[in-house]
C-alpha atoms as a PDB file:
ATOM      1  CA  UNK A   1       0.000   0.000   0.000  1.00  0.00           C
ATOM      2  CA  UNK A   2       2.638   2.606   1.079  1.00  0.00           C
ATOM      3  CA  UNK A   3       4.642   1.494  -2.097  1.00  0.00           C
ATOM      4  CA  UNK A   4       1.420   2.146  -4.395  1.00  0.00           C
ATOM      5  CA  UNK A   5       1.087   5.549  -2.837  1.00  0.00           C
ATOM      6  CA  UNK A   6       5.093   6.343  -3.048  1.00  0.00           C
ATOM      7  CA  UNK A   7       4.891   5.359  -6.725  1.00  0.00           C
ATOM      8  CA  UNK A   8       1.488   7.711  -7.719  1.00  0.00           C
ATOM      9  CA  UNK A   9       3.094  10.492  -6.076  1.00  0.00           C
ATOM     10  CA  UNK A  10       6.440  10.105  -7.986  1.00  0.00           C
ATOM     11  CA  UNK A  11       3.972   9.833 -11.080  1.00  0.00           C
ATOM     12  CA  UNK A  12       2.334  13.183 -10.072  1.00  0.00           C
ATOM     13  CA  UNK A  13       5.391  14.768  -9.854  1.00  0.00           C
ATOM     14  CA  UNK A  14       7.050  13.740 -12.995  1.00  0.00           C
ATOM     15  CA  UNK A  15       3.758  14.597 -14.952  1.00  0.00           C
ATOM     16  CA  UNK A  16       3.545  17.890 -13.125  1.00  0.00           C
ATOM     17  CA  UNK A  17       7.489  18.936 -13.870  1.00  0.00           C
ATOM     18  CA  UNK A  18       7.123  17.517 -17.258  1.00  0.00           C
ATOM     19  CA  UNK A  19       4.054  20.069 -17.441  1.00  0.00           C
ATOM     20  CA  UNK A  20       6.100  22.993 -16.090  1.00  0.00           C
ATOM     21  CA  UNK A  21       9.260  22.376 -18.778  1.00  0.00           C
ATOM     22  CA  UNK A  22       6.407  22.057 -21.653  1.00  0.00           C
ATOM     23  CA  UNK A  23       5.135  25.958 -20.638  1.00  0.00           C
ATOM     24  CA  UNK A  24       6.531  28.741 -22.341  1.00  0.00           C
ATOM     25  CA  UNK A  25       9.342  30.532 -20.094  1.00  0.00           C
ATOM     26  CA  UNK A  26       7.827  33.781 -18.943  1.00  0.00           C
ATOM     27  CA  UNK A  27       9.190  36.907 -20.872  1.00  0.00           C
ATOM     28  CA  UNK A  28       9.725  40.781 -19.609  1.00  0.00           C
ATOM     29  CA  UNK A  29       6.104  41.920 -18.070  1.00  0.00           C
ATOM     30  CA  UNK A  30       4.151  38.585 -18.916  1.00  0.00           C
ATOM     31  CA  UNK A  31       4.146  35.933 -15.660  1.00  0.00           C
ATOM     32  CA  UNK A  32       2.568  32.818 -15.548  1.00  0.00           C
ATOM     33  CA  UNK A  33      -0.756  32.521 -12.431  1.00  0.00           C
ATOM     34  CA  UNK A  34      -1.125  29.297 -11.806  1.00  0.00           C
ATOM     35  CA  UNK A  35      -4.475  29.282  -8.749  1.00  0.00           C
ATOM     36  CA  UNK A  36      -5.953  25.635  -8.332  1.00  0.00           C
ATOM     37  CA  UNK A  37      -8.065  26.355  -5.597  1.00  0.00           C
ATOM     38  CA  UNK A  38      -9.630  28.234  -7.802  1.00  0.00           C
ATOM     39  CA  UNK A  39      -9.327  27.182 -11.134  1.00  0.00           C
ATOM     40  CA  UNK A  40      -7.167  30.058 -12.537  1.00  0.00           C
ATOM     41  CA  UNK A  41      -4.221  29.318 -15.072  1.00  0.00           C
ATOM     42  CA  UNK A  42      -2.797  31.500 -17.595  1.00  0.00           C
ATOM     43  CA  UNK A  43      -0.763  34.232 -18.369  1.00  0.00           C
ATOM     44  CA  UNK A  44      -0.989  37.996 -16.674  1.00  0.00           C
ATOM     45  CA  UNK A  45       0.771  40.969 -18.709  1.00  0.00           C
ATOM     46  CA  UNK A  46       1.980  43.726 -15.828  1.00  0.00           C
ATOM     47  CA  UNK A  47       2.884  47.427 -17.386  1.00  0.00           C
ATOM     48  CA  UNK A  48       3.314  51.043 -15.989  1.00  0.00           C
ATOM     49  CA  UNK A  49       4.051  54.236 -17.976  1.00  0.00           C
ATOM     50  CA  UNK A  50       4.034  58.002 -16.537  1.00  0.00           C
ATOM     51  CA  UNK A  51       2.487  56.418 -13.605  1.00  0.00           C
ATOM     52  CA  UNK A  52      -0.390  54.420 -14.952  1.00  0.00           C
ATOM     53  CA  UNK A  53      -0.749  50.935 -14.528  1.00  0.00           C
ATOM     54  CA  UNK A  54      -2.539  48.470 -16.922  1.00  0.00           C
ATOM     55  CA  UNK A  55      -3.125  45.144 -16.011  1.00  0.00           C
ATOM     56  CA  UNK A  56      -4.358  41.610 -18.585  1.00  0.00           C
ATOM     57  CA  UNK A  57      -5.136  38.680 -17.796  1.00  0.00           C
ATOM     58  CA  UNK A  58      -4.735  35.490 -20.334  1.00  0.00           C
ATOM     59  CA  UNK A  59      -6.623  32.342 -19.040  1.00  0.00           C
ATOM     60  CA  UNK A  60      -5.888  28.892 -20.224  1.00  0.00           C
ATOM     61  CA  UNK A  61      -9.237  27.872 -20.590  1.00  0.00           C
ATOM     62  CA  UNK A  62     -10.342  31.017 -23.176  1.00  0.00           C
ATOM     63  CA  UNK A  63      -7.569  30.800 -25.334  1.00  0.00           C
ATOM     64  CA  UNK A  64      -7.356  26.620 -25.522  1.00  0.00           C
ATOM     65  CA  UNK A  65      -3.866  26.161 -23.317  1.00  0.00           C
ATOM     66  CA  UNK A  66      -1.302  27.393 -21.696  1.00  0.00           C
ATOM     67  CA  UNK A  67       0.637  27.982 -25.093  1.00  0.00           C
ATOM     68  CA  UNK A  68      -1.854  29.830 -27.025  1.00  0.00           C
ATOM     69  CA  UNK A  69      -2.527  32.268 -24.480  1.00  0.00           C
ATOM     70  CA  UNK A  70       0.998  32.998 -23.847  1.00  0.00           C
ATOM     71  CA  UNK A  71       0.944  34.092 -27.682  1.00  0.00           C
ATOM     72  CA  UNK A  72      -1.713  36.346 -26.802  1.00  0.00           C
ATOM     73  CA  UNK A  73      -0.366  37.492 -23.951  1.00  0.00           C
ATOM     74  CA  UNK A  74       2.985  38.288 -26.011  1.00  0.00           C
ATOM     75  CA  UNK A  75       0.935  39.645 -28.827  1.00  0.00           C
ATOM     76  CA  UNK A  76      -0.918  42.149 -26.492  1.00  0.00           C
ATOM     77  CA  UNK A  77       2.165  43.687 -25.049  1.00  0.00           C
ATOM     78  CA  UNK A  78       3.613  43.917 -28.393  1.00  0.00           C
ATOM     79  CA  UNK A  79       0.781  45.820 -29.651  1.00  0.00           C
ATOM     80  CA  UNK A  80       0.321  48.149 -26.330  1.00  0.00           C
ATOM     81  CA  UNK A  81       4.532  49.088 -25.979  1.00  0.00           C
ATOM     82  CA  UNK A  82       4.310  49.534 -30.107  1.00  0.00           C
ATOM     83  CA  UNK A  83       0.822  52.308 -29.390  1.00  0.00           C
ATOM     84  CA  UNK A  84       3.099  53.874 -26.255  1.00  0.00           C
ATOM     85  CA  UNK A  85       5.956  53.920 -28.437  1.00  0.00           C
ATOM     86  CA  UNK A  86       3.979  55.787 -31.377  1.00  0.00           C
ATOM     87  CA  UNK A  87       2.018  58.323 -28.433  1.00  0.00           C
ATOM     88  CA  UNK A  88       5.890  59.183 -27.039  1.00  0.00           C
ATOM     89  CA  UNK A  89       7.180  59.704 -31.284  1.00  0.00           C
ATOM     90  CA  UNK A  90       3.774  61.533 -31.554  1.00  0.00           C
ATOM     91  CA  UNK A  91       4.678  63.987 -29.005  1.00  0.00           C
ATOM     92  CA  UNK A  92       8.257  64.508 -30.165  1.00  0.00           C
ATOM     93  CA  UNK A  93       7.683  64.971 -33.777  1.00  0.00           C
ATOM     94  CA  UNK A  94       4.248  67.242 -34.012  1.00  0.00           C
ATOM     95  CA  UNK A  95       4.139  71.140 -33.394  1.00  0.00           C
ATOM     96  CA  UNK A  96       2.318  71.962 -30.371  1.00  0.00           C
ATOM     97  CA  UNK A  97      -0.769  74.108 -30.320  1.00  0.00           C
ATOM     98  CA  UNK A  98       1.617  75.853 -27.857  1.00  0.00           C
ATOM     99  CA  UNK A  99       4.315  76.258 -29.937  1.00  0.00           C
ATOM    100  CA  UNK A 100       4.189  80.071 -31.662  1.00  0.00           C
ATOM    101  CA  UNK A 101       8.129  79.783 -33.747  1.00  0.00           C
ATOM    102  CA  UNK A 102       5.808  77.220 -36.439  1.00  0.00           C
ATOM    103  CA  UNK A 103       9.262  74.869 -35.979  1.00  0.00           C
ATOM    104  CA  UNK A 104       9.298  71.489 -33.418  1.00  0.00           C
ATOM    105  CA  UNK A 105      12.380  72.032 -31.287  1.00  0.00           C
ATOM    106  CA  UNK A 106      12.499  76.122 -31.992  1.00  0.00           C
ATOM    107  CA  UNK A 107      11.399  78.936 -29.507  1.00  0.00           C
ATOM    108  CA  UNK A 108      11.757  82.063 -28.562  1.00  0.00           C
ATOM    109  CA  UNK A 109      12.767  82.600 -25.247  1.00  0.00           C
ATOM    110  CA  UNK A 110      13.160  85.743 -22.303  1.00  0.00           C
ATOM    111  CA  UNK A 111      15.291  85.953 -19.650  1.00  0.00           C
ATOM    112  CA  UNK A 112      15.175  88.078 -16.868  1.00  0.00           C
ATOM    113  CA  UNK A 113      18.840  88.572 -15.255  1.00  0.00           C
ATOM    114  CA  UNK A 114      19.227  88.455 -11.273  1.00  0.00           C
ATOM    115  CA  UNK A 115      20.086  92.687 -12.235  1.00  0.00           C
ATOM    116  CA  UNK A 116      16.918  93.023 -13.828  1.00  0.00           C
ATOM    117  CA  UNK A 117      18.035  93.270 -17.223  1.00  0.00           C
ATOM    118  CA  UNK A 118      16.143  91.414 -19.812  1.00  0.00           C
ATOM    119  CA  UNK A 119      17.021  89.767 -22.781  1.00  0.00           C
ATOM    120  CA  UNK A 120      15.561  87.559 -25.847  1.00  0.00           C
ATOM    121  CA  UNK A 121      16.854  84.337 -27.813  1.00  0.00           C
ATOM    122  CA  UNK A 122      15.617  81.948 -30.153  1.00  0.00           C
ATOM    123  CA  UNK A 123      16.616  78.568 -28.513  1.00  0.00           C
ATOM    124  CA  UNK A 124      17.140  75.396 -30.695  1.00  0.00           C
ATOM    125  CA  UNK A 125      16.209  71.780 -28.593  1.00  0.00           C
ATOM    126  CA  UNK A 126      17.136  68.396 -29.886  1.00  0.00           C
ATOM    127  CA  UNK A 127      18.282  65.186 -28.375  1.00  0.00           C
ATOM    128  CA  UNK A 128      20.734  63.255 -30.610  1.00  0.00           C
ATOM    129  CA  UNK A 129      20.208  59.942 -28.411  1.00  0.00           C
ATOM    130  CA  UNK A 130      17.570  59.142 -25.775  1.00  0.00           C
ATOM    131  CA  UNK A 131      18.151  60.825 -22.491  1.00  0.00           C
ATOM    132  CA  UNK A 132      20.749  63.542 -23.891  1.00  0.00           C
ATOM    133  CA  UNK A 133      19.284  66.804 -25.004  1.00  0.00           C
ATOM    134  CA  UNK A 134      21.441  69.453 -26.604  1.00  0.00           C
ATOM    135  CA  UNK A 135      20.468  73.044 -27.036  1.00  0.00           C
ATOM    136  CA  UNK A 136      21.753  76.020 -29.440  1.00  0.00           C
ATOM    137  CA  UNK A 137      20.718  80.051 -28.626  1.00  0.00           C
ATOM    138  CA  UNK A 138      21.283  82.741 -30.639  1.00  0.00           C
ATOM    139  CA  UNK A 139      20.749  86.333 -29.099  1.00  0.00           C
ATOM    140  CA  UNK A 140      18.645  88.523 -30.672  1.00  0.00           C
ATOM    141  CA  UNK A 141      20.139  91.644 -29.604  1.00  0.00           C
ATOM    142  CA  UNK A 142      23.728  90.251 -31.372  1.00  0.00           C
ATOM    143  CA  UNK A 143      21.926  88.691 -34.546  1.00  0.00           C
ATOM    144  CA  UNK A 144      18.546  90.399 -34.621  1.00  0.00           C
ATOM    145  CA  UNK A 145      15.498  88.808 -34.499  1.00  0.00           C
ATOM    146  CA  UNK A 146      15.289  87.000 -37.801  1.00  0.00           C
ATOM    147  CA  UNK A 147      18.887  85.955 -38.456  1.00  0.00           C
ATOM    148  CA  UNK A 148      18.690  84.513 -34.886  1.00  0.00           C
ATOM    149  CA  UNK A 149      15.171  82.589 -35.953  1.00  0.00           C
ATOM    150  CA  UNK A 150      16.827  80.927 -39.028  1.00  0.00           C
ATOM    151  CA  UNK A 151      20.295  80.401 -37.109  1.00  0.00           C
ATOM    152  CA  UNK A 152      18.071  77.751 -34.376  1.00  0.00           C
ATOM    153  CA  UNK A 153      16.339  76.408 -37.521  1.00  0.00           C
ATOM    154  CA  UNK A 154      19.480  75.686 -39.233  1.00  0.00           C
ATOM    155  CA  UNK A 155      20.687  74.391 -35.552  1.00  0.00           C
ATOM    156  CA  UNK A 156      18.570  71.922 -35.013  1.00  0.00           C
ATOM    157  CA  UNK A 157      18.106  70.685 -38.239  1.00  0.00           C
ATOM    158  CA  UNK A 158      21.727  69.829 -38.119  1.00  0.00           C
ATOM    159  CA  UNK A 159      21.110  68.751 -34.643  1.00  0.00           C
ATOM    160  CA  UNK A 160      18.191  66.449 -35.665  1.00  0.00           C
ATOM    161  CA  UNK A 161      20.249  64.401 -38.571  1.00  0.00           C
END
């Protein structure tokens, strides 16, 4: 008797690691829930951006098995980085209903110096890789106000390529 129960619970275990090496590993943001008290298996997809968290879950039992929705689960954080990616290029690459120069990356800018004085620029912004941004100013009161607009231009379109 105790051998018959030694030998189904070496079974069980074989079948159930056999199970777990079968499973998809779990890539970045997509872990594998596996509840049997209460019949939950599948795949949950985990992101945060600017503070906001989004949250998916995958079961087993919608999607057929364990492999099929871990493809969905994939797919769906494919598809949601790929729309955050295209919102952050969006932002980047489109004049601003702020912006009043007509150019991304140009603006006019005033200073007031800690003596009072006050003075103008046209300010050129680009980043040439993520997380570096470089600027260029030209003075208005050295270059006057036009040749100082189309000096940024020029700047950051050399900047930009």
């Amino acid at each position: 008797m105790v051998e018959k129960i030694a030998r189904d619970l070496r079974i069980e275990q074989q079948t159930s690691s056999t199970k777990m090496s079968l499973l998809p590993k779990p890539s970045p943001r997509v872990s594998r829930v596996e509840l049997p008290a209460v019949a939950t298996f599948g795949w949950q997809v985990r992101m945060q951006r600017n503070g906001q968290k989004i949250s998916r879950f995958f079961s087993d039992r919608t999607y057929g098995n364990a492999e099929e929705s871990y493809h969905a689960a994939r797919s769906w954080r494919d598809n949601t980085l790929a729309e955050w990616n295209a919102i952050a290029q969006a932002r980047t690459c489109n004049r601003s209903s702020r912006n009043i120069s007509g150019v991304v990356g140009v603006s006019r800018i005033r200073v007031r110096a800690s003596n009072g004085t006050e003075y103008e620029f046209w300010q050129a912004t680009w980043c040439p890789i993520p997380g570096i941004r470089k600027t260029a100013r030209f003075s208005i009161l050295r270059h006057g106000d036009a040749v100082a607009y189309q000096l940024a231009i020029e700047a950051r379109q050399r900047g930009v390529e």
